[in-house]
Protein backbone atom coordinates (compact mmCIF):
# COMPACT_ATOMS: atom_id res chain seq x y z
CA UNK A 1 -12.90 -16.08 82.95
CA UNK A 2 -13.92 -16.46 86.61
CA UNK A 3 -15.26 -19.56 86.09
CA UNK A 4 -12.25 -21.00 83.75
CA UNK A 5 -10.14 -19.69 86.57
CA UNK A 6 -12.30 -21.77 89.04
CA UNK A 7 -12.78 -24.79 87.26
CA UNK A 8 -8.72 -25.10 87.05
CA UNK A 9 -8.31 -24.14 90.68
CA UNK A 10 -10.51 -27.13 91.88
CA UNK A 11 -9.07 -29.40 89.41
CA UNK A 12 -5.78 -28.98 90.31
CA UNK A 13 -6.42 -29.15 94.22
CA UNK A 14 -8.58 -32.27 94.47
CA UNK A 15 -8.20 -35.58 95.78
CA UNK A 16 -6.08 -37.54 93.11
CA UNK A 17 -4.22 -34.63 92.07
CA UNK A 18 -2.97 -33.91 96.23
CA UNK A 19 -1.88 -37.30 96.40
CA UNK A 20 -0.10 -37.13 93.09
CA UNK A 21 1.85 -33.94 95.05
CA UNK A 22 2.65 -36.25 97.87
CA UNK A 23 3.89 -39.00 95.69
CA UNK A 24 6.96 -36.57 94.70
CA UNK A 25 8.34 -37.68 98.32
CA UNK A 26 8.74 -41.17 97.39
CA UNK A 27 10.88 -40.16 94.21
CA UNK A 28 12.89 -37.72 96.64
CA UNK A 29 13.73 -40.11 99.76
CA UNK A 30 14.24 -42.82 97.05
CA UNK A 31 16.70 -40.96 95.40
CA UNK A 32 18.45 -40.26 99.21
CA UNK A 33 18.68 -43.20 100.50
CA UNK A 34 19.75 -44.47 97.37
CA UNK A 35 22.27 -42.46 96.87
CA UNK A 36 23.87 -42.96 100.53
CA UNK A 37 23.70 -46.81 100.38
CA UNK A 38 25.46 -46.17 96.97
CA UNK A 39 28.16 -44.17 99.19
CA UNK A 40 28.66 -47.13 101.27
CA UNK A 41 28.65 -49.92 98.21
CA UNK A 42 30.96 -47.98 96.96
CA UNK A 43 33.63 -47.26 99.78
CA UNK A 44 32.99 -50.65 100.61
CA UNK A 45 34.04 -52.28 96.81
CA UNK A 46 36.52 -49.87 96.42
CA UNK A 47 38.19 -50.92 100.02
CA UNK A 48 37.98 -54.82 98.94
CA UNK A 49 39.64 -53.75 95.56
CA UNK A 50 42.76 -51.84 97.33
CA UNK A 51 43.03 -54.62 100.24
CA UNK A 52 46.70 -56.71 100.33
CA UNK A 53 44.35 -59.81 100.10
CA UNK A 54 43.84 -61.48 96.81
CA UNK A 55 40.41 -62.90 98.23
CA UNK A 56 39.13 -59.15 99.00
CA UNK A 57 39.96 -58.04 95.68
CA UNK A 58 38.64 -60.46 93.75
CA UNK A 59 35.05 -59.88 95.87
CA UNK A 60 35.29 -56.52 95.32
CA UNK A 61 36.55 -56.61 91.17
CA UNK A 62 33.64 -59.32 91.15
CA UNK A 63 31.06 -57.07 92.50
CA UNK A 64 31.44 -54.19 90.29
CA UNK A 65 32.21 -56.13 87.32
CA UNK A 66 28.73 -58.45 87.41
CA UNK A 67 26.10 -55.43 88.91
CA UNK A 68 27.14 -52.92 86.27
CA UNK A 69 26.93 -55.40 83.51
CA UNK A 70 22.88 -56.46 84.38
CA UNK A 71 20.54 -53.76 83.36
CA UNK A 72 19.49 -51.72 85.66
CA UNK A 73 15.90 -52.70 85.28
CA UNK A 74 16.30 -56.63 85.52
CA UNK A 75 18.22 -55.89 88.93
CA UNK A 76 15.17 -53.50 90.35
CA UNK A 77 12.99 -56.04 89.31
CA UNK A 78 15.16 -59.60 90.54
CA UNK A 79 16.24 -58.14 94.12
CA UNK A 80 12.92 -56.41 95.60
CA UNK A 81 11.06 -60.02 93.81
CA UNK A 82 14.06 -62.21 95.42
CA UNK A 83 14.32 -60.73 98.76
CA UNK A 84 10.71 -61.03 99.49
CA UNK A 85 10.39 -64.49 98.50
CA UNK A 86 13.68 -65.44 100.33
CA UNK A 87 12.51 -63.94 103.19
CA UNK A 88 8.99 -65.94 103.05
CA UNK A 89 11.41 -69.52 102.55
CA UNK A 90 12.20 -68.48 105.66
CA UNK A 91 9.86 -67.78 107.69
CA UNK A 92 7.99 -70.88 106.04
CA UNK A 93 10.82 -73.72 107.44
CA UNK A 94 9.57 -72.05 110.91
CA UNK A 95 5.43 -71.57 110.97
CA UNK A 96 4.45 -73.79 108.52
CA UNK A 97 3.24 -77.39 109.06
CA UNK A 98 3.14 -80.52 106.83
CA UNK A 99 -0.44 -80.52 106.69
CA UNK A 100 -0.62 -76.14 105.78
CA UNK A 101 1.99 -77.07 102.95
CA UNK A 102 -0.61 -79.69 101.90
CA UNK A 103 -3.69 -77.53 102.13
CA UNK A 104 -1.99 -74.68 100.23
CA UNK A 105 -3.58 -74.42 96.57
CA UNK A 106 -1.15 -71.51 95.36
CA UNK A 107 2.19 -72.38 94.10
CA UNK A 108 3.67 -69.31 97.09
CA UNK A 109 4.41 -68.70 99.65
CA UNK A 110 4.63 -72.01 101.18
CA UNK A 111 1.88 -71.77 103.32
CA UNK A 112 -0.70 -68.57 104.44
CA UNK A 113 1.38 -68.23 107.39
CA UNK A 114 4.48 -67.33 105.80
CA UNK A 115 2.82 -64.45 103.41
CA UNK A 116 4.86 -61.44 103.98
CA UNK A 117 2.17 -58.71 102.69
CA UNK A 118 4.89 -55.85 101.69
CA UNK A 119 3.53 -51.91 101.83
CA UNK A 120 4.63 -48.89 100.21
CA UNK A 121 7.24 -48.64 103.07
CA UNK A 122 8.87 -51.73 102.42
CA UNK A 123 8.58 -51.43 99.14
CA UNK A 124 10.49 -48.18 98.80
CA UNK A 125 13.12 -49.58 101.51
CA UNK A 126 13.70 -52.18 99.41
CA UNK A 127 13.74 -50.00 95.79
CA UNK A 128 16.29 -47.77 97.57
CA UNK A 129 18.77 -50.67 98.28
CA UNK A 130 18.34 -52.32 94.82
CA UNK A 131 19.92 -48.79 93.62
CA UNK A 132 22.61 -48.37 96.11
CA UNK A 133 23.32 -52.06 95.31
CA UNK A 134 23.40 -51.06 91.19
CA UNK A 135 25.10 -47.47 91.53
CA UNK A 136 27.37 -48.90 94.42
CA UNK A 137 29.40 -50.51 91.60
CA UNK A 138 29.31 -47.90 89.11
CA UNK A 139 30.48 -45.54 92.62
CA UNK A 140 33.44 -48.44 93.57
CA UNK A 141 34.99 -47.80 90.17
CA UNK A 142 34.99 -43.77 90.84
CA UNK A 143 36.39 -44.55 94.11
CA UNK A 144 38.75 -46.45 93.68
CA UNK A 145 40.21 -44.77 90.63
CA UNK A 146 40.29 -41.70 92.53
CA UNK A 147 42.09 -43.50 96.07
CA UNK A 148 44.17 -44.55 93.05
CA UNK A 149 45.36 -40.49 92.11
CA UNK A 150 45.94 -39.80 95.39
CA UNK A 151 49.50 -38.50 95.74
CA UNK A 152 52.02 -41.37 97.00
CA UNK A 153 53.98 -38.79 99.13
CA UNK A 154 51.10 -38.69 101.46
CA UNK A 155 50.23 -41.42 102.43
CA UNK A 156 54.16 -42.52 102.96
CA UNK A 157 54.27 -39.54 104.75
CA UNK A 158 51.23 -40.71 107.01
CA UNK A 159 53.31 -44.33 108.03
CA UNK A 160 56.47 -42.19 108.57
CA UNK A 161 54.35 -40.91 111.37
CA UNK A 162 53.46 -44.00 112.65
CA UNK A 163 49.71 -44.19 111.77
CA UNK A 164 48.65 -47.71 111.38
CA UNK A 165 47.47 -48.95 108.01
CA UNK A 166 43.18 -48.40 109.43
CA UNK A 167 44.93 -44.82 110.51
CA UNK A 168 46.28 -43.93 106.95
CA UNK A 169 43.35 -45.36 104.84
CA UNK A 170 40.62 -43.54 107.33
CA UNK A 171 42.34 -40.44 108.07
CA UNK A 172 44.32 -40.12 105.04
CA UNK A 173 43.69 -41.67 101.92
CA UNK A 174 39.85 -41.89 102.32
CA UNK A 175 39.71 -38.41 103.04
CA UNK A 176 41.84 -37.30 100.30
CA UNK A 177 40.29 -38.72 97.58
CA UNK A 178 36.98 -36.95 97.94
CA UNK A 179 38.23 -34.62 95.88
CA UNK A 180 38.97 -36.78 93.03
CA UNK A 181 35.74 -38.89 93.45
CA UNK A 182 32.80 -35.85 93.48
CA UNK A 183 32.72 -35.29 89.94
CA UNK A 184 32.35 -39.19 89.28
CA UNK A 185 29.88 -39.64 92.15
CA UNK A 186 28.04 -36.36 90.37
CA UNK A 187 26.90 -38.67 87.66
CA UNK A 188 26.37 -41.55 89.53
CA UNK A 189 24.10 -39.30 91.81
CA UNK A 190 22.19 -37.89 88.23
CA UNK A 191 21.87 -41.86 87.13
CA UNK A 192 19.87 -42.28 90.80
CA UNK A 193 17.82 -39.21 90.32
CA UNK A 194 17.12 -40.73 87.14
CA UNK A 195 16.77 -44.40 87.68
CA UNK A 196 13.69 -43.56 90.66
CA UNK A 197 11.41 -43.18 87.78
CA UNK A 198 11.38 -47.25 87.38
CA UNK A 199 9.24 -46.71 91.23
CA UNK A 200 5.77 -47.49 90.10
CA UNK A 201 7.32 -51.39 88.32
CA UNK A 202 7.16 -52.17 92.05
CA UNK A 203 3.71 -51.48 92.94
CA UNK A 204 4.55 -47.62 94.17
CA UNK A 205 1.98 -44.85 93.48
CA UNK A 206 5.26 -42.84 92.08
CA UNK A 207 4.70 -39.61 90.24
CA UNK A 208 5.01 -41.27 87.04
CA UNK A 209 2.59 -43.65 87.68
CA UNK A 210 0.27 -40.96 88.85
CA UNK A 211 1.09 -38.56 85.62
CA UNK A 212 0.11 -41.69 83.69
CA UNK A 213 -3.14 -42.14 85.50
CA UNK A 214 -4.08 -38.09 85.69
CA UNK A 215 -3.41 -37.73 81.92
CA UNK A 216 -5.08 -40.35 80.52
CA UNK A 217 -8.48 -39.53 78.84
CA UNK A 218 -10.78 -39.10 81.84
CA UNK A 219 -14.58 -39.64 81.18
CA UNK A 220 -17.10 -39.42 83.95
CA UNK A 221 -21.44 -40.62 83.09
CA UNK A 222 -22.59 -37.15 84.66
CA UNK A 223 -20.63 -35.14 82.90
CA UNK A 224 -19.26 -36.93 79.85
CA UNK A 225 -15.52 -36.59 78.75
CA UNK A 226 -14.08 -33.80 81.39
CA UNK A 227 -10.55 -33.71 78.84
CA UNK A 228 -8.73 -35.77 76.67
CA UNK A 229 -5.18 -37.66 76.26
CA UNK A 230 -3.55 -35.18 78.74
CA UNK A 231 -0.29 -37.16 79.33
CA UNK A 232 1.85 -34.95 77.89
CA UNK A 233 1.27 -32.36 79.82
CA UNK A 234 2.22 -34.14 83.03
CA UNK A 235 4.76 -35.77 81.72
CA UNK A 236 5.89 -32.09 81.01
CA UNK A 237 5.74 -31.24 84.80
CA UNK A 238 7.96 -34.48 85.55
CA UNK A 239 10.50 -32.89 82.79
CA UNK A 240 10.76 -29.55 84.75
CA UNK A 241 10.69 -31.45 88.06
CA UNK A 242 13.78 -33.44 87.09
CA UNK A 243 15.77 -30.63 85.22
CA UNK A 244 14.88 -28.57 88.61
CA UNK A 245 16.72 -31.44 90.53
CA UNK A 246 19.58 -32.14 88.24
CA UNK A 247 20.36 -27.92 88.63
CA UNK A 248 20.33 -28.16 92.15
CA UNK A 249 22.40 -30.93 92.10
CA UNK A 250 24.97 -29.75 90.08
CA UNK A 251 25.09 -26.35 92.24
CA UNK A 252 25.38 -28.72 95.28
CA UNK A 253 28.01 -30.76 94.23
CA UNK A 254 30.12 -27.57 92.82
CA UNK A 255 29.95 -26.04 96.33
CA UNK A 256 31.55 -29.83 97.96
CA UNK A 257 33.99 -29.49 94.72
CA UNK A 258 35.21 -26.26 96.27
CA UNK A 259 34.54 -27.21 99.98
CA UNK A 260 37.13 -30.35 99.53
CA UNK A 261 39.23 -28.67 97.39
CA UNK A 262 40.39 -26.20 99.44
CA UNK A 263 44.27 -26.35 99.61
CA UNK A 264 44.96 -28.95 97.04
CA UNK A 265 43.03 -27.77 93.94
CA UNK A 266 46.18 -27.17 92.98
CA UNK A 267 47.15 -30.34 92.61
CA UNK A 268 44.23 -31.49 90.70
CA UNK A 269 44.40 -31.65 86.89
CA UNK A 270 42.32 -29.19 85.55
């Protein structure tokens, strides 16, 4: 039994499993920063859709019409893949000479110069704004619908005062419509916490690509096979880990529910 107990203990503790622990962080801040920029996207869309302008609108109807319609996965792959190489265009019109271009045997970057050699850093940066970018447009349709059921009376009541139009859609409308928006941005929030599993298709050690690496049949010469097809079983600890996130999550977002709702519940429809 002692031994059993031991064998598990240093199993579960060494090298490749510690880093699989740490990898949970990338999933987390992905999911954070994703979910902010999709904050922003959204306020931002949903602003363009309500301006006077016809030009705003139709950037802002255009924007959340065309992202949600591409799947998810083509636009975490196309972004992150045309950002990089955009950036390397660039960089090539400045370092790179006629006669590098020449010597250059690779079809890309243009020239060595211009290689931009991308980390897990930048990698993640750049995963996290490919889903505020997608869930941005699914969050401008929330918001605006719910700037939309925001009580006239208010907001007339704002420019009686004399507020300007910034004044009434900052300090007014924006802030009343939080209210209507949480339980929309809820689900756009569970579609992040979901969506950061598609991590490791950008070359980031992710907890699912680590699950998929631990649980595969490991065989070592000294030894012989140590276990078998395993991958269920982590793939099991990355079901608990995201039920455990969507239940915090929903406890969180009840408690802004009530913390915006305060003194106009009332007037929402149940």
């Amino acid at each position: 039994m002692f031994e059993d107990l031991a064998f598990w203990l240093g199993y579960i503790t060494n090298g490749k499993h510690l880093t699989w622990y740490a990898s949970f962080q990338f999933t987390i801040y992905a999911a954070l920063l994703g979910g902010a920029l999709a904050v922003v996207f959204g306020l931002t869309g949903a602003t363009l859709k309500n301006s006077r302008f016809f030009a705003l609108r139709l950037l802002g109807s255009t924007y959340s019409s065309i992202v949600r319609g591409v799947p998810d996965v083509l636009f975490f792959l196309f972004f992150p893949l045309a950002f990089e190489q955009g950036v390397e265009w660039l960089v090539s019109t400045q370092v790179c000479s006629p006669e590098a271009i020449a010597a250059q045997t690779a079809p890309w970057p243009p020239c060595r110069e211009a290689n931009w050699f991308l980390g897990t850093t930048e990698y993640l940066l750049l995963a996290s704004v490919s889903l505020g970018l997608v869930y941005g447009a699914f969050a401008t349709n929330v918001i605006h619908g719910a700037m939309r059921a925001v009580p006239a009376g208010q907001l007339e009541a704002a420019r009686a005062y004399g507020m300007s139009a910034s004044q009434v859609l900052w300090r007014v409308h924006i802030r009343q419509m939080w209210v209507y928006a949480l339980p929309g941005l809820s689900n756009v929030w569970m579609l992040i916490v979901k969506a950061t599993s598609l991590l490791s298709l950008l070359q980031i050690a992710d907890i699912v690509l680590w699950a998929d690496r631990l649980g595969a049949p490991n065989f070592l010469p000294a030894v012989g096979l140590v276990h078998d097809d395993w991958r269920w079983r982590y793939y099991l600890v990355l079901f608990v880990f995201y039920i455990l996130v969507t239940w915090l999550s929903e406890r969180a977002f009840e408690a802004l529910m009530r913390r915006t709702g305060r003194g106009i519940l009332s007037e929402v429809p149940a």
